[in-house]
C-alpha atoms as a PDB file:
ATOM      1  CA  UNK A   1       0.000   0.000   0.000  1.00  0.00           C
ATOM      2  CA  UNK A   2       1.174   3.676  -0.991  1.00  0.00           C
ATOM      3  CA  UNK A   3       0.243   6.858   0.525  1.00  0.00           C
ATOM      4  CA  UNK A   4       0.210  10.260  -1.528  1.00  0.00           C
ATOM      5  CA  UNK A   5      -0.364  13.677  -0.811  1.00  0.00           C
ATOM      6  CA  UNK A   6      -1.355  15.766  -2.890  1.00  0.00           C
ATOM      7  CA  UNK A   7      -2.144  19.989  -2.153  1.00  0.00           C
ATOM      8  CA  UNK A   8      -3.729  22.182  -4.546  1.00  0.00           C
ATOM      9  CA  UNK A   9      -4.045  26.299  -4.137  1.00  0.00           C
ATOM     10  CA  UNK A  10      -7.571  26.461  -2.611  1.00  0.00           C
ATOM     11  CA  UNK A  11     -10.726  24.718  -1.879  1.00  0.00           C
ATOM     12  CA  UNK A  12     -12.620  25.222  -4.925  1.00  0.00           C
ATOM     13  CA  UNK A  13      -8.932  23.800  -6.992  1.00  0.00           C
ATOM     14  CA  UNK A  14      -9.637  20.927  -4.286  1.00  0.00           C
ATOM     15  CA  UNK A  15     -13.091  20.376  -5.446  1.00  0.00           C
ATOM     16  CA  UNK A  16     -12.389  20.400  -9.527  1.00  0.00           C
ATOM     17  CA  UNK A  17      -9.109  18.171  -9.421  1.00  0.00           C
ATOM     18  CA  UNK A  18     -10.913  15.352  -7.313  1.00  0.00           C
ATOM     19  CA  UNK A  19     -13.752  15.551  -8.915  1.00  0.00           C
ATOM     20  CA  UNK A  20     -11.153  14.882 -12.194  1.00  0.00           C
ATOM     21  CA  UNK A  21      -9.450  12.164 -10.412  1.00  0.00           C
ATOM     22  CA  UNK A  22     -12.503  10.540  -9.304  1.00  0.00           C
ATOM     23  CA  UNK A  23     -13.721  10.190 -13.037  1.00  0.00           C
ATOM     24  CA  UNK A  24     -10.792   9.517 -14.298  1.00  0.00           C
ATOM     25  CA  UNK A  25     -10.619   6.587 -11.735  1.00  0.00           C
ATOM     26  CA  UNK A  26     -14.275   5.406 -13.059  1.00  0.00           C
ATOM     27  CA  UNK A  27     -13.192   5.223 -16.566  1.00  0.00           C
ATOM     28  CA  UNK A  28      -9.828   3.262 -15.608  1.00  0.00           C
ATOM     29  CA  UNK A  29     -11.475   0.983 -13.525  1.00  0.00           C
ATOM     30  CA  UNK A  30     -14.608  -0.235 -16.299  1.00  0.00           C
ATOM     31  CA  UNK A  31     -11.931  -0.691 -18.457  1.00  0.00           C
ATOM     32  CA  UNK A  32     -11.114  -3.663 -16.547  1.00  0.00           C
ATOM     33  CA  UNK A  33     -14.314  -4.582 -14.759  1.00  0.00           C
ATOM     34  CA  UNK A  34     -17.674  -3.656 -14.252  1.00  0.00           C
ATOM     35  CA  UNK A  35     -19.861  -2.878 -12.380  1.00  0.00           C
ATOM     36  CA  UNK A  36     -17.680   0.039 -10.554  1.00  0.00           C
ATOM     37  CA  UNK A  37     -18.429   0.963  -6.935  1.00  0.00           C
ATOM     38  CA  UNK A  38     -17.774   4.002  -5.150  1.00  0.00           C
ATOM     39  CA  UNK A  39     -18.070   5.244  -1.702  1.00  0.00           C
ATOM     40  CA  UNK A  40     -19.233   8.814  -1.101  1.00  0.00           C
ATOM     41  CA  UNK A  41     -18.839  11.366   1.369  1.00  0.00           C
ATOM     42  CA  UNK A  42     -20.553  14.738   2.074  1.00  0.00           C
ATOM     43  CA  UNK A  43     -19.357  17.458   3.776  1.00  0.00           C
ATOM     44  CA  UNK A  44     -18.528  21.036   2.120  1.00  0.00           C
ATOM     45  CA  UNK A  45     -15.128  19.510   0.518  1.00  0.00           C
ATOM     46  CA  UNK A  46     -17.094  15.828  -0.767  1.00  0.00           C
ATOM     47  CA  UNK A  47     -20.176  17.495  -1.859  1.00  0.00           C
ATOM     48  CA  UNK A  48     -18.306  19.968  -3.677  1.00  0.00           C
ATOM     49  CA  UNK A  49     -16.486  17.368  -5.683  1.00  0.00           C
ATOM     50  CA  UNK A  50     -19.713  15.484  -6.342  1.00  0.00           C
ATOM     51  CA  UNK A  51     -20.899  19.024  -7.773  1.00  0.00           C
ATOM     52  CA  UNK A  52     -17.552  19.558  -9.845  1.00  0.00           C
ATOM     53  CA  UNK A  53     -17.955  16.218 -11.221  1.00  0.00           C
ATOM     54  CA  UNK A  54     -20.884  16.513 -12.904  1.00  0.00           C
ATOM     55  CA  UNK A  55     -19.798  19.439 -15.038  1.00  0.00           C
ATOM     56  CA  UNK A  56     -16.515  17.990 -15.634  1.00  0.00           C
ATOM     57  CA  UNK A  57     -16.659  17.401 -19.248  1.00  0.00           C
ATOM     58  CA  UNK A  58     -14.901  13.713 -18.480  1.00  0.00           C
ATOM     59  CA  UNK A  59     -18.535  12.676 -16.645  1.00  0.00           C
ATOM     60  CA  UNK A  60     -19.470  12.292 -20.162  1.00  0.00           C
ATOM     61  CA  UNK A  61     -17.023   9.275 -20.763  1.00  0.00           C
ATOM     62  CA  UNK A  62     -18.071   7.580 -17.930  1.00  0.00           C
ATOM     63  CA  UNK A  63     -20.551   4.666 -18.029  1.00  0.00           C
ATOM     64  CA  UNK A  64     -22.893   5.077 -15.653  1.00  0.00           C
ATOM     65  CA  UNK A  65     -25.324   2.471 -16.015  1.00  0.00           C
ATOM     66  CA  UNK A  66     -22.636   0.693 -14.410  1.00  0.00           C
ATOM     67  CA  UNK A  67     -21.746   2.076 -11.800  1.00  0.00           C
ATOM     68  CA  UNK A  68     -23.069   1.791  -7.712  1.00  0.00           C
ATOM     69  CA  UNK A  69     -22.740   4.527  -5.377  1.00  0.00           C
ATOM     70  CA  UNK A  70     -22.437   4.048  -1.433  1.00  0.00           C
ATOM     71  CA  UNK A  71     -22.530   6.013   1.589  1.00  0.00           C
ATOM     72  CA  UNK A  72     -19.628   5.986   4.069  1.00  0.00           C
ATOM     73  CA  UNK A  73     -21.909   7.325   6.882  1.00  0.00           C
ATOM     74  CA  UNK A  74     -25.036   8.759   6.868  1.00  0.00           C
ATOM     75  CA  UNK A  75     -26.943  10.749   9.375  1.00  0.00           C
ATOM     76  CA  UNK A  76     -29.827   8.700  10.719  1.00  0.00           C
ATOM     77  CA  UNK A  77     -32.490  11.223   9.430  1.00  0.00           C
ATOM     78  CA  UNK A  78     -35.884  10.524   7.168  1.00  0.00           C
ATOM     79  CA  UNK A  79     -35.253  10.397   3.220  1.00  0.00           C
ATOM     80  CA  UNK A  80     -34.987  13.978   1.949  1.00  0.00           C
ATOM     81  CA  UNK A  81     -33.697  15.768   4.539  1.00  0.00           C
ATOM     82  CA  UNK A  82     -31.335  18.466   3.942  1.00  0.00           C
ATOM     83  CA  UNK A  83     -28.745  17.363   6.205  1.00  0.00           C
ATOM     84  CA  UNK A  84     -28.153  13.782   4.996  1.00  0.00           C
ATOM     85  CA  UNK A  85     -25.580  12.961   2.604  1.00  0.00           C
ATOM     86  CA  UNK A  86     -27.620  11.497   0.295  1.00  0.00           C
ATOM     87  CA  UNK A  87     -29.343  14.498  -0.215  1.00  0.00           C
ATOM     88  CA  UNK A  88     -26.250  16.693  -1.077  1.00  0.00           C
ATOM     89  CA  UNK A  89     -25.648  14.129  -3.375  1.00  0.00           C
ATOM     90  CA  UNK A  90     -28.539  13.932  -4.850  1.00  0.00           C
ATOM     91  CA  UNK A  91     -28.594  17.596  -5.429  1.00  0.00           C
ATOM     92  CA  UNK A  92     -25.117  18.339  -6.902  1.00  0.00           C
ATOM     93  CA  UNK A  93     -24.182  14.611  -8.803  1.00  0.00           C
ATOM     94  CA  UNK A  94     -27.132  11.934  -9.413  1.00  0.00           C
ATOM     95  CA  UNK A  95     -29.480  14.539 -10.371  1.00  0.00           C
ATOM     96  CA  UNK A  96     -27.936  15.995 -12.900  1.00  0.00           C
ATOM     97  CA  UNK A  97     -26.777  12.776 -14.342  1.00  0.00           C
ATOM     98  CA  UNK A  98     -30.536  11.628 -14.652  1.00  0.00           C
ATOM     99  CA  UNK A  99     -31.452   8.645 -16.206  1.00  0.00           C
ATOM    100  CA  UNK A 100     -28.094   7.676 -17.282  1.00  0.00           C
ATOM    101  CA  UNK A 101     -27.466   6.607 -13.822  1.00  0.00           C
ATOM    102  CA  UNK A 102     -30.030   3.846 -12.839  1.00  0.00           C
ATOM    103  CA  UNK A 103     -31.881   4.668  -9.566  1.00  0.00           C
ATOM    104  CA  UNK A 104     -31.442   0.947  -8.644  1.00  0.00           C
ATOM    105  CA  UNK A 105     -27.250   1.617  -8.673  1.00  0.00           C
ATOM    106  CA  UNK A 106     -27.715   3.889  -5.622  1.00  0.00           C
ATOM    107  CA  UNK A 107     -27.481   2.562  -2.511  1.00  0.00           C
ATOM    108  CA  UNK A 108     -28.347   4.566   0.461  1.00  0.00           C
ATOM    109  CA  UNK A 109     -28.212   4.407   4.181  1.00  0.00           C
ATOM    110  CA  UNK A 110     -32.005   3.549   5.784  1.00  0.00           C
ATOM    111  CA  UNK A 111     -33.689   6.480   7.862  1.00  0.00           C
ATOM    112  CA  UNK A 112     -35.699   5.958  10.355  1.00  0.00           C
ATOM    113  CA  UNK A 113     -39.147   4.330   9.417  1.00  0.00           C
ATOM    114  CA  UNK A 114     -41.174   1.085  10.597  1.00  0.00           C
ATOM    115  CA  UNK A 115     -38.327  -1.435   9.651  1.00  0.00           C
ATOM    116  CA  UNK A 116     -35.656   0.565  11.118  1.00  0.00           C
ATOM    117  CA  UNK A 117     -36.535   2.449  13.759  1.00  0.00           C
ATOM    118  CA  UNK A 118     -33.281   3.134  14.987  1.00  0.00           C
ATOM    119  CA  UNK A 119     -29.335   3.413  14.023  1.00  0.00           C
ATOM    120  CA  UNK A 120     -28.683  -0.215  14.783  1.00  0.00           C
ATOM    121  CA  UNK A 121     -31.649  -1.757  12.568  1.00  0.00           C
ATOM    122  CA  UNK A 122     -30.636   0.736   9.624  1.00  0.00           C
ATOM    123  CA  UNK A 123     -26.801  -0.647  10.493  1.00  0.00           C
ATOM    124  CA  UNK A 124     -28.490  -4.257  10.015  1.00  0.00           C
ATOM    125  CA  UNK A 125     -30.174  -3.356   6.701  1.00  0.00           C
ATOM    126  CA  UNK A 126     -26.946  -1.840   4.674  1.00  0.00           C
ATOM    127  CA  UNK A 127     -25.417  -4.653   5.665  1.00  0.00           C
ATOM    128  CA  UNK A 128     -27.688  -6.757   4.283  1.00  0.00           C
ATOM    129  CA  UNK A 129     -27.842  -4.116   0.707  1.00  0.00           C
ATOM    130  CA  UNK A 130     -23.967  -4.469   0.686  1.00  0.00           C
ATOM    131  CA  UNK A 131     -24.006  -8.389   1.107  1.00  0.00           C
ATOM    132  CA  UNK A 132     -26.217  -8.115  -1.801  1.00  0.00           C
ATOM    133  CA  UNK A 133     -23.804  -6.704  -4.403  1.00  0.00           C
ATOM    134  CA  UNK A 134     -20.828  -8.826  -2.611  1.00  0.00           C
ATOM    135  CA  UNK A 135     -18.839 -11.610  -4.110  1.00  0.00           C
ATOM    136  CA  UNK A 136     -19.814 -14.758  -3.099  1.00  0.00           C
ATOM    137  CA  UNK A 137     -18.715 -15.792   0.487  1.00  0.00           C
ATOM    138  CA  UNK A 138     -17.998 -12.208   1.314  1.00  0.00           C
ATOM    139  CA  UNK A 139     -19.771  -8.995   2.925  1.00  0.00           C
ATOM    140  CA  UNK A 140     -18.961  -6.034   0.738  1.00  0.00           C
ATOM    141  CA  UNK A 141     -18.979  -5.274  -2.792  1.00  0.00           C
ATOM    142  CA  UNK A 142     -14.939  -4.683  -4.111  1.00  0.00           C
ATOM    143  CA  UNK A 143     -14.880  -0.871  -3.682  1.00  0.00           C
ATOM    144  CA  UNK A 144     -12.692   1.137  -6.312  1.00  0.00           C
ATOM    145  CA  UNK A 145     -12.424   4.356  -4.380  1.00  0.00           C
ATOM    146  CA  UNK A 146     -13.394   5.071  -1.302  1.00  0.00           C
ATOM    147  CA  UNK A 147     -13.886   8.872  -0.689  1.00  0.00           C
ATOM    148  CA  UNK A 148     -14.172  10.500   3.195  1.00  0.00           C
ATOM    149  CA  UNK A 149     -13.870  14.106   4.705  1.00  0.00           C
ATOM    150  CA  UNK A 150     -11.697  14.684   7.641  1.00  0.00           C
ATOM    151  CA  UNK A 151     -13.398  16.554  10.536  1.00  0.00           C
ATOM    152  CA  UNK A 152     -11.546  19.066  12.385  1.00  0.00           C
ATOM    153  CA  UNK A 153     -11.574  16.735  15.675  1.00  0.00           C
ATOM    154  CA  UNK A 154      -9.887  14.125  12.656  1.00  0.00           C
ATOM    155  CA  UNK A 155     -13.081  11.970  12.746  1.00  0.00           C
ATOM    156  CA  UNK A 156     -13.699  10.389   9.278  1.00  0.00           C
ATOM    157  CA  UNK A 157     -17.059   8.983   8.215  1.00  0.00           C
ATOM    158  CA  UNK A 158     -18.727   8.882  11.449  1.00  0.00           C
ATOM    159  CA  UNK A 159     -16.153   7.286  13.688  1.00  0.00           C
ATOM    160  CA  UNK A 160     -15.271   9.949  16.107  1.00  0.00           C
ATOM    161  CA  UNK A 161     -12.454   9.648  18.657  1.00  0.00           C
ATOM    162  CA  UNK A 162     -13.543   9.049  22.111  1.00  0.00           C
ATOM    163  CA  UNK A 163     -16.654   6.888  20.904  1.00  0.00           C
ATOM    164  CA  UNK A 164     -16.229   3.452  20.518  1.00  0.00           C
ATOM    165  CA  UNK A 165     -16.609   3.512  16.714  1.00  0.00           C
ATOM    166  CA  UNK A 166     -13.675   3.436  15.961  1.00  0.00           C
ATOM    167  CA  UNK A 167     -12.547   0.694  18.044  1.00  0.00           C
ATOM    168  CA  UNK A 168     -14.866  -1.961  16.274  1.00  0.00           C
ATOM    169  CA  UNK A 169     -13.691  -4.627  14.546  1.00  0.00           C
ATOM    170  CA  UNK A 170     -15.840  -7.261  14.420  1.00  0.00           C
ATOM    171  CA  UNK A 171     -18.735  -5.295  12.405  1.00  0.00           C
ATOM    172  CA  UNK A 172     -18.676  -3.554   8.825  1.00  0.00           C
ATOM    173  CA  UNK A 173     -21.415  -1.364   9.753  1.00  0.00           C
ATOM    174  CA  UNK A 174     -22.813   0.364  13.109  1.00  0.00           C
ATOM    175  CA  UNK A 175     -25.074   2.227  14.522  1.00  0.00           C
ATOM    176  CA  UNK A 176     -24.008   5.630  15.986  1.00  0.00           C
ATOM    177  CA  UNK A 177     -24.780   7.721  19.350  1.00  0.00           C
ATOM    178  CA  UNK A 178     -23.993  10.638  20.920  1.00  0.00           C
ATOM    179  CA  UNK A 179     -21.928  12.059  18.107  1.00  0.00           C
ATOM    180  CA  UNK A 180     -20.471  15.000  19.438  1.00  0.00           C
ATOM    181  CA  UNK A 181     -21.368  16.914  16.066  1.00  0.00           C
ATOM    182  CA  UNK A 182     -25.049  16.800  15.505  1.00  0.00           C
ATOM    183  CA  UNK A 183     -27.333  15.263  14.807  1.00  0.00           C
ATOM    184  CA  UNK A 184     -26.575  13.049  17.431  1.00  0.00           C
ATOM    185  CA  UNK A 185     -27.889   9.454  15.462  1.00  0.00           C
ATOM    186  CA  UNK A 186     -25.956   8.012  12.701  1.00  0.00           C
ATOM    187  CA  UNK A 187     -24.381   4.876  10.600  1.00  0.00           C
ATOM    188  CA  UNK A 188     -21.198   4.108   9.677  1.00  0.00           C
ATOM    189  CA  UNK A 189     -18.899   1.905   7.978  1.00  0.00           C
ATOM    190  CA  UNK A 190     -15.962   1.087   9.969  1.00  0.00           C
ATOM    191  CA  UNK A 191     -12.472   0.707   9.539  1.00  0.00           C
ATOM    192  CA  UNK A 192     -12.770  -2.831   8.887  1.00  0.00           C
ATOM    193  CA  UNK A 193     -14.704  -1.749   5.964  1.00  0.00           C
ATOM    194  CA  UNK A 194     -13.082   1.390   4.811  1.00  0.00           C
ATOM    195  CA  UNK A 195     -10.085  -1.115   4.361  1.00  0.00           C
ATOM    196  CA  UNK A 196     -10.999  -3.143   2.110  1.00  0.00           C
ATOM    197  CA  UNK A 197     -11.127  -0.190  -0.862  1.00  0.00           C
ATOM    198  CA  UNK A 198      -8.427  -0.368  -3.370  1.00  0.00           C
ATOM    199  CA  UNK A 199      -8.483   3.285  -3.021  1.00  0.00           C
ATOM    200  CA  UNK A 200      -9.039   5.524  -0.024  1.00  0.00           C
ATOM    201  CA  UNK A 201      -9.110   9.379  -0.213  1.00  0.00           C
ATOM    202  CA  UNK A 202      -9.058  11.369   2.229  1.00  0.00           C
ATOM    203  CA  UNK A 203     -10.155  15.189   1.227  1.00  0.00           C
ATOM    204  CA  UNK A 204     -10.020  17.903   3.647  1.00  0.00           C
ATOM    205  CA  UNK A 205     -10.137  21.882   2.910  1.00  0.00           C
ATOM    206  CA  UNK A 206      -9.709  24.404   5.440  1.00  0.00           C
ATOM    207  CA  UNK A 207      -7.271  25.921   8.308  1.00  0.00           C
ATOM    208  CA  UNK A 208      -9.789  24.237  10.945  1.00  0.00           C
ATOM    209  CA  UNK A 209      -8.667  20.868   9.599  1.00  0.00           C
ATOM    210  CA  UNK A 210      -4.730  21.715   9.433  1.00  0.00           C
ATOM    211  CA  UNK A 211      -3.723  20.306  12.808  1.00  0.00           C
ATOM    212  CA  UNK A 212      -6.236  17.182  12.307  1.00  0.00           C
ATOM    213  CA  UNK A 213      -4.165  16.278   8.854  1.00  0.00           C
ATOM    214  CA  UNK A 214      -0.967  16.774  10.799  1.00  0.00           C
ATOM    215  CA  UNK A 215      -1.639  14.506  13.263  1.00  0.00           C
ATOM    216  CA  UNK A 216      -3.050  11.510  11.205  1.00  0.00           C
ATOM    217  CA  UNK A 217      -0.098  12.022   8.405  1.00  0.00           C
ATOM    218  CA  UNK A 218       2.048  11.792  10.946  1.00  0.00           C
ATOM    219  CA  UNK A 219       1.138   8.092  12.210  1.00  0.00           C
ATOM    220  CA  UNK A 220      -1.162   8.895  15.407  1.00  0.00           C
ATOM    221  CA  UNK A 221      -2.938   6.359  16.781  1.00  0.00           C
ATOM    222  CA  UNK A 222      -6.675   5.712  15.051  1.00  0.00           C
ATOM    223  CA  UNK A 223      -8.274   5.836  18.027  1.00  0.00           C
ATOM    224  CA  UNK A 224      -7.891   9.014  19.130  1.00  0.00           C
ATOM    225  CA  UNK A 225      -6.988  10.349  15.771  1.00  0.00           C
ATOM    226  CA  UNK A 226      -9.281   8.350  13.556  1.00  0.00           C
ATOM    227  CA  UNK A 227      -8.338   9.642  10.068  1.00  0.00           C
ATOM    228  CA  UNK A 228      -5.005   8.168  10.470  1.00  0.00           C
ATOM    229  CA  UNK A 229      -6.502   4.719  10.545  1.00  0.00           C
ATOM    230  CA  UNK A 230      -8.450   5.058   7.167  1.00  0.00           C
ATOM    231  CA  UNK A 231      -6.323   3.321   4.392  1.00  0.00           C
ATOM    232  CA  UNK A 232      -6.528   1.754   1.131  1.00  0.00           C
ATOM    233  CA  UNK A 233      -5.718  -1.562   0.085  1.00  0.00           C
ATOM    234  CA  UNK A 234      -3.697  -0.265  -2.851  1.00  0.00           C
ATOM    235  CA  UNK A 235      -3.528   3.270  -2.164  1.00  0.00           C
ATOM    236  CA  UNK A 236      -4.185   5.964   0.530  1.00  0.00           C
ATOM    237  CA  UNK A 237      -4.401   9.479  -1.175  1.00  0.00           C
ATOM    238  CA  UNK A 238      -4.554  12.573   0.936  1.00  0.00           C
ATOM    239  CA  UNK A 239      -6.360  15.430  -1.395  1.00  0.00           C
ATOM    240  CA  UNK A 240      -5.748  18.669   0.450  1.00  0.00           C
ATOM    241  CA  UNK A 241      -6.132  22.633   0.307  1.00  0.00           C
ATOM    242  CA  UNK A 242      -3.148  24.658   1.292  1.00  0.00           C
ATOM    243  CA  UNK A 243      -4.639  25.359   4.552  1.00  0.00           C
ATOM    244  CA  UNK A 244      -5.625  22.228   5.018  1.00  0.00           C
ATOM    245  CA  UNK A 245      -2.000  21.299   4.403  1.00  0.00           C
ATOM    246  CA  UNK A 246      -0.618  24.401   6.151  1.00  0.00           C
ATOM    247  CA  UNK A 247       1.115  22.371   9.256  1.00  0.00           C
ATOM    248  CA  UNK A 248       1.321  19.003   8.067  1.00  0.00           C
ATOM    249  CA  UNK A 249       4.341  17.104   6.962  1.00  0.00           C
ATOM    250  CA  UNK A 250       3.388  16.020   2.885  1.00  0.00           C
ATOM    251  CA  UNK A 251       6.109  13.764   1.958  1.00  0.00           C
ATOM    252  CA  UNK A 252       4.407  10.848   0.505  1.00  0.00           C
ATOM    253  CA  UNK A 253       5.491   7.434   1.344  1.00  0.00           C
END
């Protein structure tokens, strides 16, 4: 596994050359399989990208019909609301794609409702959704990439240090509490699950998140500095603004 960083001038440079990498990664990756999965994120920084990437004139050379978006972590909130992911998504990327991208190749987290009434029955159903689109014999489809935000506490997805999130390791998904940024109620994937992408990337923008970057580039433990324990089976690719950056050592390994 290799781990890259790579700083551009500003967040809205951040937004456009991810969202570039990200297609370019689709293209690359249907010439050799198919279907494609990706992981999203939201956030200012993810949702940006998702936003960039549908302009991005490469979107068009992309086959969409085969690909499957995912959710990293989701806030456990009812379909539509403004603060889950999968709304932000919906707005700037699958939306604007239309019907090229089939609604049954998204894949998002339950909300509350009759059959999951709470974070740990929502946990139970994605893990049951990504079973579905698994290999045989295993519990998650083969993610390509795998995108995630870095907080400015260096929580990633929602595993936040000083929860127990991320200290599981015997579940790929889990139910959320007490989240110290609201709402309170979530689902995540875990790092058991984050792991297994070929491609993890971690995009932060911002001064807030400086000394959070610094600390998980330079090796702290995942516990208390969960970003640092977010890697990629092939690659781990840090995609940062120059604030971001501003403290942080960059050499890649």
């Amino acid at each position: 596994m290799t781990r890259r960083v790579v700083v551009l001038p500003d967040a809205d440079a951040l937004a456009r050359s991810t969202a570039s990498r990200l297609l370019l990664a689709l293209v690359d990756a249907q010439s050799q399989h198919s279907p494609v999965h990706i992981v999203l994120t939201g956030g200012g920084a993810g949702t940006a990208t998702l936003a960039a990437a549908a302009v991005d004139p490469l979107a068009e050379h992309v086959d969409w019909s085969a690909v499957h978006l995912w959710w990293g972590d989701e806030r456990f909130l009812p379909s539509g609301d403004p603060e889950r992911n999968e709304t932000g998504a919906r707005a700037a990327l699958i939306d604007p794609l239309g019907d090229r991208l089939p609604a049954a190749n998204v894949h998002p987290v339950p909300g509350p409702g009759p059959a999951t009434p709470d974070p740990e029955s929502a946990a139970r159903a994605y893990r049951v959704e990504l079973a579905a689109w698994a290999p045989a014999g295993e519990q998650l489809p083969r993610f390509d990439v795998l995108l995630l935000g870095v907080g400015p506490d260096a929580h990633v997805a929602s595993l936040f240090p000083g929860l127990p999130g991320p200290q599981v390791d015997d579940e790929i998904v889990v139910g959320v509490h007490d989240s110290p940024k609201p709402p309170p109620l979530r689902v995540s994937l875990t790092f058991p699950a984050i792991r297994t992408a070929a491609q993890v990337w971690l995009v932060a923008a911002g001064a807030e998140k400086a000394a959070a970057v610094a600390s998980a580039l330079s090796g702290a433990s995942p516990e208390q500095v969960p970003a640092a324990g977010a890697v990629g089976r092939e690659q781990t690719l840090w995609l940062l603004d120059a604030a971001a950056a501003a403290v942080a050592a960059t050499e890649d390994d």
